[in-house]
N, C-alpha and C. Protein backbone atom coordinates (compact mmCIF):
# COMPACT_ATOMS: atom_id res chain seq x y z
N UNK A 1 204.18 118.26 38.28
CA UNK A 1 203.72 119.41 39.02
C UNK A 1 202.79 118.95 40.14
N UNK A 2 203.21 119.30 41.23
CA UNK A 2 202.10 119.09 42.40
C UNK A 2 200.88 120.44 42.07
N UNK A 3 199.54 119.52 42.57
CA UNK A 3 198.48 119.92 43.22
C UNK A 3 197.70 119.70 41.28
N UNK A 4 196.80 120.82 41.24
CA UNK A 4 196.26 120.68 39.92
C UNK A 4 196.45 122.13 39.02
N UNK A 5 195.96 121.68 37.63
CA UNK A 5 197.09 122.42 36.54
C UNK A 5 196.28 123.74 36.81
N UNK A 6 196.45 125.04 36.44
CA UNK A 6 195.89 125.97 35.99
C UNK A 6 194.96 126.48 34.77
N UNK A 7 194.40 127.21 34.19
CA UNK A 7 194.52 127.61 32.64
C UNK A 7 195.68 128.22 31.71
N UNK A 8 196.23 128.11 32.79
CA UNK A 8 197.43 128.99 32.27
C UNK A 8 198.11 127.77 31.96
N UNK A 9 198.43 127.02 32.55
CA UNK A 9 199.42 125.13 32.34
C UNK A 9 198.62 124.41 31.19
N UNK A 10 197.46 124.98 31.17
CA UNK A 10 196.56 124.12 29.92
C UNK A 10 196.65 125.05 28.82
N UNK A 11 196.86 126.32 28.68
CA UNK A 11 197.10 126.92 27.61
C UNK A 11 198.41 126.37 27.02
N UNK A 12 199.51 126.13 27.66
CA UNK A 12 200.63 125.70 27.28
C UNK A 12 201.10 124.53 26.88
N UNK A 13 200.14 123.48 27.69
CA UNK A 13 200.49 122.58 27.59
C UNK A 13 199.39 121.87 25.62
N UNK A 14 198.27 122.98 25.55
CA UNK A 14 197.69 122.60 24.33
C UNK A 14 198.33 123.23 22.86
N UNK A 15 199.20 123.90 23.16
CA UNK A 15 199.75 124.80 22.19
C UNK A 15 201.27 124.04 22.11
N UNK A 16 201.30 123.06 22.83
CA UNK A 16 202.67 122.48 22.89
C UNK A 16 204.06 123.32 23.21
N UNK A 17 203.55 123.96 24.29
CA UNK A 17 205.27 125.10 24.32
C UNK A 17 206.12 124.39 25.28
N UNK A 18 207.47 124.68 24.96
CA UNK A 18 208.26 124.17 25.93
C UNK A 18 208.54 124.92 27.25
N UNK A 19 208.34 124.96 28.40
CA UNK A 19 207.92 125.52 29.31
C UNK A 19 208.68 124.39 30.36
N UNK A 20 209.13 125.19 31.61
CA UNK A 20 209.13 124.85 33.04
C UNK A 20 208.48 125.26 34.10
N UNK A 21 207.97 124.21 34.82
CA UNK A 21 206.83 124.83 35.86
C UNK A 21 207.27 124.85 37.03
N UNK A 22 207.37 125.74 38.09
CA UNK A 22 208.22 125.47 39.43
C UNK A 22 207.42 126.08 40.42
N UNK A 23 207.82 125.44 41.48
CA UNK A 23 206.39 125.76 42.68
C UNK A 23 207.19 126.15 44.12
N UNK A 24 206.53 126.72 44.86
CA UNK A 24 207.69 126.56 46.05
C UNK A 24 206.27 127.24 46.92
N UNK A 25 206.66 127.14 48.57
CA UNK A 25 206.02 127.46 49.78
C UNK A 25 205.59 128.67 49.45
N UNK A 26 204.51 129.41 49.14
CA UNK A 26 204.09 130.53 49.10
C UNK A 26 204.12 131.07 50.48
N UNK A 27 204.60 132.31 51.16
CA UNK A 27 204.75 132.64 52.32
C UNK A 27 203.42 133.89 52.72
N UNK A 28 202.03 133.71 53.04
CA UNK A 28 201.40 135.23 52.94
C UNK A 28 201.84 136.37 53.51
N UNK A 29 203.01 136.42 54.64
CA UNK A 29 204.00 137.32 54.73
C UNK A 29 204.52 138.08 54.38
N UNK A 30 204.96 137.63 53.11
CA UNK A 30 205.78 138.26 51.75
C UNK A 30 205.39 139.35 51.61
N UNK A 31 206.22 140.67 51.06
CA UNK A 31 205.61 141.36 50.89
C UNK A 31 205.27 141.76 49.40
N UNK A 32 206.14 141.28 48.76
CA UNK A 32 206.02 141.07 47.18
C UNK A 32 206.16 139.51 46.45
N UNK A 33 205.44 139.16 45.86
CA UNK A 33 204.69 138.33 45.19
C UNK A 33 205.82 137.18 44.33
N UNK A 34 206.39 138.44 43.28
CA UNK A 34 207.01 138.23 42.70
C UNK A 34 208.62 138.19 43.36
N UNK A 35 208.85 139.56 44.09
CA UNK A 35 210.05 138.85 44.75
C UNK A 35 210.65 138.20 45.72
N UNK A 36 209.94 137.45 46.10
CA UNK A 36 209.20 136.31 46.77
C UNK A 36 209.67 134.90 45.90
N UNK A 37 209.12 135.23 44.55
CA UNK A 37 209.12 133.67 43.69
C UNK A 37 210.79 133.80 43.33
N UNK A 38 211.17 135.13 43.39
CA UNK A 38 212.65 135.07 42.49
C UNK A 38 213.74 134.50 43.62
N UNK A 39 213.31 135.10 44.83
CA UNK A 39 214.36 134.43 46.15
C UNK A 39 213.61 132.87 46.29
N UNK A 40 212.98 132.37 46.38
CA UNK A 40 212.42 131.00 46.77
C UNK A 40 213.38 130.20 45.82
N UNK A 41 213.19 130.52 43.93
CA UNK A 41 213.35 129.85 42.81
C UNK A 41 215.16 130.02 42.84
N UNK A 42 215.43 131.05 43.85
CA UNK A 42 216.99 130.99 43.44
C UNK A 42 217.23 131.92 42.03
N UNK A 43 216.37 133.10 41.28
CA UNK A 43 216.74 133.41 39.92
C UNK A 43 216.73 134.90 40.07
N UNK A 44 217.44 135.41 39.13
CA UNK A 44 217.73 136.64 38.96
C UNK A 44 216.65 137.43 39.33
N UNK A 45 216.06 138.58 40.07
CA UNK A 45 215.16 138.92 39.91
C UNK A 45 214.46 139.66 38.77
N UNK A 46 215.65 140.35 38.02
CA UNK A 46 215.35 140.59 36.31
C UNK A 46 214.71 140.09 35.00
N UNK A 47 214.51 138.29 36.16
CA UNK A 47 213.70 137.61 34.89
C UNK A 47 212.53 136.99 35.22
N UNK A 48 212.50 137.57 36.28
CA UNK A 48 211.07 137.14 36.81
C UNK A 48 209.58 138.15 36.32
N UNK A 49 208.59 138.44 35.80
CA UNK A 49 207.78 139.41 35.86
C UNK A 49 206.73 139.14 36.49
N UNK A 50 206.26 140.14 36.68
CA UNK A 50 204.81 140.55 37.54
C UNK A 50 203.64 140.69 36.45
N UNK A 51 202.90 140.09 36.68
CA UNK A 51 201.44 140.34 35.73
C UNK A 51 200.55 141.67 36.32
N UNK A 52 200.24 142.65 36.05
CA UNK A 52 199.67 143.94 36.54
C UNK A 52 198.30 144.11 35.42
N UNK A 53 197.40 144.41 36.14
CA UNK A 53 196.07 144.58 35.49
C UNK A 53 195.80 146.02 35.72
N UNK A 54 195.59 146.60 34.55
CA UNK A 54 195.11 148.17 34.52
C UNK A 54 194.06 148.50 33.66
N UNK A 55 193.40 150.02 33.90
CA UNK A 55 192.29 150.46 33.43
C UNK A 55 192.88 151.40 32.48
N UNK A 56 193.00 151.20 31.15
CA UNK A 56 193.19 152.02 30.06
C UNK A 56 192.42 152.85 29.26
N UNK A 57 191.99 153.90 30.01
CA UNK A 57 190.31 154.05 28.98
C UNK A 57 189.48 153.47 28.97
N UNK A 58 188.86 153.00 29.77
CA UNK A 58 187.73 152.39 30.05
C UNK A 58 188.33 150.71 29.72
N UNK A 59 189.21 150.25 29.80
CA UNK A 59 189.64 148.93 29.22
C UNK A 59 190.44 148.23 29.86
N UNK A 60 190.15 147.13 30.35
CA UNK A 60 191.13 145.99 31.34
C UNK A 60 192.35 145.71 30.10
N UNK A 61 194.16 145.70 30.62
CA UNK A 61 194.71 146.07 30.06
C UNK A 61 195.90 145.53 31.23
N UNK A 62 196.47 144.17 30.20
CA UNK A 62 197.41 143.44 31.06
C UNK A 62 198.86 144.12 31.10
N UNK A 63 199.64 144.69 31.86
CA UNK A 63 200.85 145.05 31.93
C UNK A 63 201.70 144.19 32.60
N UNK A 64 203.18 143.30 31.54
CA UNK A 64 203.92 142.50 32.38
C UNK A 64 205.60 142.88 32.09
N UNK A 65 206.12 143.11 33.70
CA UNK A 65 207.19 143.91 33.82
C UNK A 65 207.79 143.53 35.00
N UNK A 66 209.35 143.48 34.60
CA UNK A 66 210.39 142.83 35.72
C UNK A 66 209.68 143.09 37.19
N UNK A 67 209.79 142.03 38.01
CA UNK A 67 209.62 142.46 39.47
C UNK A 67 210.37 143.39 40.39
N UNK A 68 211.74 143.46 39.53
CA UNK A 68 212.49 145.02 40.23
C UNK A 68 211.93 146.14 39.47
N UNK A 69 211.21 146.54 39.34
CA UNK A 69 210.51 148.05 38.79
C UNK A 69 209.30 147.75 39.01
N UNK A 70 208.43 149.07 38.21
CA UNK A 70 207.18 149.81 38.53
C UNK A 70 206.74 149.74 36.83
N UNK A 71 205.16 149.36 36.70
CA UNK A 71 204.77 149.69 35.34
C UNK A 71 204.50 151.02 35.47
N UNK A 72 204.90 151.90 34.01
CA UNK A 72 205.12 153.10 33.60
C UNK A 72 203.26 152.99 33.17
N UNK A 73 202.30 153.85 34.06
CA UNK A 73 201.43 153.46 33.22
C UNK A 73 201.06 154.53 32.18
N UNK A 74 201.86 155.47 32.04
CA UNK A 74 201.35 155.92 30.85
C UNK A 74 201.90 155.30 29.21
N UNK A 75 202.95 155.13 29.54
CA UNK A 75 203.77 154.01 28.71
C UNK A 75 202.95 152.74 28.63
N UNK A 76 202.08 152.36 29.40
CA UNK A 76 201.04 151.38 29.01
C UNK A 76 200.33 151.65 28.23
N UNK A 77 199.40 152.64 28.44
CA UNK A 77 198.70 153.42 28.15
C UNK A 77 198.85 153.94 26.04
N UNK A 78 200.05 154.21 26.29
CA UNK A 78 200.74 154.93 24.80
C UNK A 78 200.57 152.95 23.97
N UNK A 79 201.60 152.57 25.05
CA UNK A 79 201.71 151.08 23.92
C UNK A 79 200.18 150.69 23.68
N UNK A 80 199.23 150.25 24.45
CA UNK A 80 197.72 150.07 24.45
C UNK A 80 197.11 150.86 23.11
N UNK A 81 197.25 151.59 22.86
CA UNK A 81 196.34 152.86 22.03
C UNK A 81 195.64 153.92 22.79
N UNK A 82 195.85 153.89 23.91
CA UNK A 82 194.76 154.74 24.99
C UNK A 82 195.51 156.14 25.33
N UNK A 83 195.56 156.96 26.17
CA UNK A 83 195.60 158.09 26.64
C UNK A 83 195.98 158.26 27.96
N UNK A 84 195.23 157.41 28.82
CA UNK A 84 194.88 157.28 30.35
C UNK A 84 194.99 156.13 30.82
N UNK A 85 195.83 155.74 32.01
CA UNK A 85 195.72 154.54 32.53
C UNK A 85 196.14 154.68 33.90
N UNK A 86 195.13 153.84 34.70
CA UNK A 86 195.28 153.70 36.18
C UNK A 86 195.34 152.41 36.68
N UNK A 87 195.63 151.98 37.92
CA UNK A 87 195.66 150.45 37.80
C UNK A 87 194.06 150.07 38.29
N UNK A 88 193.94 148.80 37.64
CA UNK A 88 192.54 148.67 38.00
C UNK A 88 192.14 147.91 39.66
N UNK A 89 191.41 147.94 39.27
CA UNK A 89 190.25 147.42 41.02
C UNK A 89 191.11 145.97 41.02
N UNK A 90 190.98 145.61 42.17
CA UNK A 90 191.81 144.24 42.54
C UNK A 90 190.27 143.36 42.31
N UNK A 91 189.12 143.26 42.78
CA UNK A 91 188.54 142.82 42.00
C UNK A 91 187.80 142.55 40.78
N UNK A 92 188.21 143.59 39.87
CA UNK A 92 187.66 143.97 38.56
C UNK A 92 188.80 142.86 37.85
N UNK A 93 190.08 142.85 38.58
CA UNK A 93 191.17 141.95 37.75
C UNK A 93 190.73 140.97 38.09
N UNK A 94 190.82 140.49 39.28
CA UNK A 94 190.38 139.07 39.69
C UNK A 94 189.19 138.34 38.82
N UNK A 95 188.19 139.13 38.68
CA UNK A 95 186.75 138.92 37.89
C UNK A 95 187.44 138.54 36.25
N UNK A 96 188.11 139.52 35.96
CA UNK A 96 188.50 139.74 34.52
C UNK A 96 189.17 138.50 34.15
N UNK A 97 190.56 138.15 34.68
CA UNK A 97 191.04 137.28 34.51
C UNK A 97 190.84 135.60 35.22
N UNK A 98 190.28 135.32 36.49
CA UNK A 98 189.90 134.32 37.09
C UNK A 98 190.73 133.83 37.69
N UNK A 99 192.16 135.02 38.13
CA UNK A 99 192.81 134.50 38.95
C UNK A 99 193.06 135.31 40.32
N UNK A 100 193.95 135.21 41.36
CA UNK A 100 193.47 135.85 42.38
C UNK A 100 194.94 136.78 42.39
N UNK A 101 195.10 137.95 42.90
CA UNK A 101 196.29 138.48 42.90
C UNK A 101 197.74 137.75 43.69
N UNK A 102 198.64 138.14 42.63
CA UNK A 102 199.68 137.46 43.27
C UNK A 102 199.81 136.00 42.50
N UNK A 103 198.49 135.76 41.89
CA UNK A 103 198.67 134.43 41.11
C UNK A 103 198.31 134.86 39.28
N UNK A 104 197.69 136.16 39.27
CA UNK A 104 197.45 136.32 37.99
C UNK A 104 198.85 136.15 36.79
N UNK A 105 198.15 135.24 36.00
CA UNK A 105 198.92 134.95 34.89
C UNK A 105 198.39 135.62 33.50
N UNK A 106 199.65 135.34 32.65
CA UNK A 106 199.29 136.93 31.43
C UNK A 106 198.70 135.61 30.52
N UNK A 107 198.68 134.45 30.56
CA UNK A 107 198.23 133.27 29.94
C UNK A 107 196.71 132.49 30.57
N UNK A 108 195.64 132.45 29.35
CA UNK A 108 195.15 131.43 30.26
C UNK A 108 193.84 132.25 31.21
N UNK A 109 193.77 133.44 30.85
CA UNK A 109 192.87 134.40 31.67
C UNK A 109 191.17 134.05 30.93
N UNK A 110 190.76 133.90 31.80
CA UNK A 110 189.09 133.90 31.59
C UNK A 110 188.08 134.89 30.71
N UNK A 111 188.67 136.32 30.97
CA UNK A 111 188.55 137.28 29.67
C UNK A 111 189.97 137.48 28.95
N UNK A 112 189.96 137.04 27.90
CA UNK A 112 191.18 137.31 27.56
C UNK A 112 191.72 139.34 26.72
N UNK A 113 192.32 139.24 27.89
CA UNK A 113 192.86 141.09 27.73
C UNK A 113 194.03 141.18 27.27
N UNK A 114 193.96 142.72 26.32
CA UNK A 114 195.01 143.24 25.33
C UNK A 114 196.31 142.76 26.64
N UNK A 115 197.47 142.68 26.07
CA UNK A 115 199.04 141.84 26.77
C UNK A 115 199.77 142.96 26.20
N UNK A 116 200.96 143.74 27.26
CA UNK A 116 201.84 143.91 26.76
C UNK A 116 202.97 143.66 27.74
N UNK A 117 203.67 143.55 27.16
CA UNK A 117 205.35 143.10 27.76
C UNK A 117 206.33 144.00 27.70
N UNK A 118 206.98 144.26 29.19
CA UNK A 118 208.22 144.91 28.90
C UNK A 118 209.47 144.37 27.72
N UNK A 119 209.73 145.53 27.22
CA UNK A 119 211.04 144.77 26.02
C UNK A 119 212.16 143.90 26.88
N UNK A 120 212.45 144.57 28.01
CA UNK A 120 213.55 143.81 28.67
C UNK A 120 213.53 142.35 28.79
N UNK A 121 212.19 141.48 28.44
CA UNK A 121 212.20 140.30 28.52
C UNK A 121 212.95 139.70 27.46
N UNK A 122 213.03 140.13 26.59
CA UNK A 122 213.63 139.91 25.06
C UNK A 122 215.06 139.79 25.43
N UNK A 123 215.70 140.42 26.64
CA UNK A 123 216.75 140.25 27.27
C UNK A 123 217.57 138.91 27.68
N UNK A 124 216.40 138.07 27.73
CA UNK A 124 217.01 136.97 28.44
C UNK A 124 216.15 135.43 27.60
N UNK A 125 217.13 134.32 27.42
CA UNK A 125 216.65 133.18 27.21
C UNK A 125 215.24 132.71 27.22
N UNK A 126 215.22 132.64 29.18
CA UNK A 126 213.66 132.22 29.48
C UNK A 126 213.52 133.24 30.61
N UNK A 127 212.38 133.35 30.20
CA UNK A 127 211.91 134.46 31.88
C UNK A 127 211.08 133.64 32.57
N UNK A 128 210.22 134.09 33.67
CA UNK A 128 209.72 133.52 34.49
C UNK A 128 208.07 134.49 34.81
N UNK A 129 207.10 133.81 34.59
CA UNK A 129 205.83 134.62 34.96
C UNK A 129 205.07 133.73 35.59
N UNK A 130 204.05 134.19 36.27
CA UNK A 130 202.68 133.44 37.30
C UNK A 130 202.11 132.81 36.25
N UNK A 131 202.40 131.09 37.12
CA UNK A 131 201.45 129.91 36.46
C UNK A 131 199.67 129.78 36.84
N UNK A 132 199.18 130.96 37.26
CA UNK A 132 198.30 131.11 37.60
C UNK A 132 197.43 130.84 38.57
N UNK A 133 198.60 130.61 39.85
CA UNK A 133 198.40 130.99 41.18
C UNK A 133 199.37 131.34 41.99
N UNK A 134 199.53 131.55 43.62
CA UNK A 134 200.43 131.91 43.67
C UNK A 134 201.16 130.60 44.48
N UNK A 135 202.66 131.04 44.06
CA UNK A 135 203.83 129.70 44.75
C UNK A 135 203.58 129.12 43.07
N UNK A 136 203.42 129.28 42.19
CA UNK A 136 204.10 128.80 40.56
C UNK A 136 204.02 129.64 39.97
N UNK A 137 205.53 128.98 38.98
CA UNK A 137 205.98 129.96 38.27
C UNK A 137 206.20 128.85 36.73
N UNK A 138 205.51 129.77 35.66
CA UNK A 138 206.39 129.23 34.28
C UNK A 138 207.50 129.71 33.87
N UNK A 139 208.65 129.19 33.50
CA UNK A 139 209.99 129.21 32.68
C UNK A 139 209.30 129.14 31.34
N UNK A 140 209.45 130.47 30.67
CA UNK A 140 209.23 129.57 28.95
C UNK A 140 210.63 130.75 28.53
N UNK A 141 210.57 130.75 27.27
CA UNK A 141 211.24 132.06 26.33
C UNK A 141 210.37 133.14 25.94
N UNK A 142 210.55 133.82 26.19
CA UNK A 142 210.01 135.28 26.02
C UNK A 142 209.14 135.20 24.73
N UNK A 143 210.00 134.53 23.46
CA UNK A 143 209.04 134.52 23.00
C UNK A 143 207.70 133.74 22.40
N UNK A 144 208.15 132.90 23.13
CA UNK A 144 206.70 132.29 23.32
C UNK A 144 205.51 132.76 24.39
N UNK A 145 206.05 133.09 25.32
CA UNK A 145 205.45 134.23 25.99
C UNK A 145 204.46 134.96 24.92
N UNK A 146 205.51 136.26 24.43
CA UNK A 146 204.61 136.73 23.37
C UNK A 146 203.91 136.42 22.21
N UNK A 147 204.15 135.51 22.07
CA UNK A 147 202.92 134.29 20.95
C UNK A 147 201.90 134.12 21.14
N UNK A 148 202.02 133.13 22.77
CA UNK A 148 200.70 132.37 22.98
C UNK A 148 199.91 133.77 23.72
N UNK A 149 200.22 135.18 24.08
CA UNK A 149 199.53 135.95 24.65
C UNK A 149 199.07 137.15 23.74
N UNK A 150 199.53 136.62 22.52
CA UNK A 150 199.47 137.73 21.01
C UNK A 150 199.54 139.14 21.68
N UNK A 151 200.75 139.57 22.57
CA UNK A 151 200.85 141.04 23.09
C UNK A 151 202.27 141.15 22.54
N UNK A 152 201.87 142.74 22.58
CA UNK A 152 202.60 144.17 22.21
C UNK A 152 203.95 143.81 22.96
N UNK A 153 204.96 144.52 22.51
CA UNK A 153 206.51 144.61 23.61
C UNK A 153 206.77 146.08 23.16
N UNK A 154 206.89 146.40 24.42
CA UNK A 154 206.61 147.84 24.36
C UNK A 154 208.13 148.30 25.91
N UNK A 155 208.42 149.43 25.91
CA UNK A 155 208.93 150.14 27.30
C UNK A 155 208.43 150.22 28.39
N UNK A 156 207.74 149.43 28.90
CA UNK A 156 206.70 149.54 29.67
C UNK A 156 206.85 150.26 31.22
N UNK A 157 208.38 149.84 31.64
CA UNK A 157 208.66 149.54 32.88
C UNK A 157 209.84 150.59 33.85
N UNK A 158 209.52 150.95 34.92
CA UNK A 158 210.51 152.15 35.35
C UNK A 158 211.13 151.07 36.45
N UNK A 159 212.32 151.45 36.70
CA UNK A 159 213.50 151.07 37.53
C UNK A 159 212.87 151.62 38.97
């Protein structure tokens, strides 16, 4: 891997998961983040997800869901235990997790916050999420994904 690892590459790499790390020209152009990494990487965009930080009741509250859709946030909200959910402050996430948007990873975060995952990841082999900046991406299996991030898989996600 060029440049230096993340927390997110050191979470993985101490837990021993089998994982691929892939990097490419981050463009600040772009207008999406994620589908951005799925045209660069050449991959479906279905298996790529977006890391989304929300306010659940007073509670930072990781939502991760294909880059072709929208998190459902009340469906966050329901999977969470909460009632109410809005997305949170771009720097309340940034603070929360220690990464910057566009690079936040659901691994590896500085406060570590409740995780939930769209089911659709369960869909596929390996998916693809932010290595915890932006221009990388981890390849693992979904479910290791949901292991090393001990989160919920829930409906999370609208088309």
């Amino acid at each position: 891997m060029a440049g230096k690892g993340t927390p997110a590459t050191a979470a993985l790499a101490k837990r021993k998961i089998a994982h691929t790390l892939h990097t490419y020209d981050h463009d600040p152009k772009h207008e999406s983040y994620g589908l951005e990494a799925a045209e660069a990487l050449g991959v479906e965009p279905a298996r790529v997800f977006k890391t989304l930080v929300a306010d659940v009741d007073g509670r930072l509250t990781v939502g991760v869901v294909p880059v072709t859709g929208s998190l459902d946030l009340k469906a966050l909200a329901a999977a969470a235990g909460g009632k109410r959910a809005k997305m949170a402050e771009a720097a309340a996430a940034q603070r929360a997790t220690g990464y910057v948007l566009g690079g936040i990873s659901p691994l590896g975060q500085r406060t570590r916050l409740p995780v939930v995952i769209d089911e659709s990841a369960k869909d596929f082999e390996t998916i693809f999420c932010s290595g915890g900046r932006r221009g990388l991406e981890i390849e693992l299996a979904p479910t290791d994904l949901i292991d090393l991030a001990s989160a919920t898989v829930a409906s999370i996600a609208v088309s």
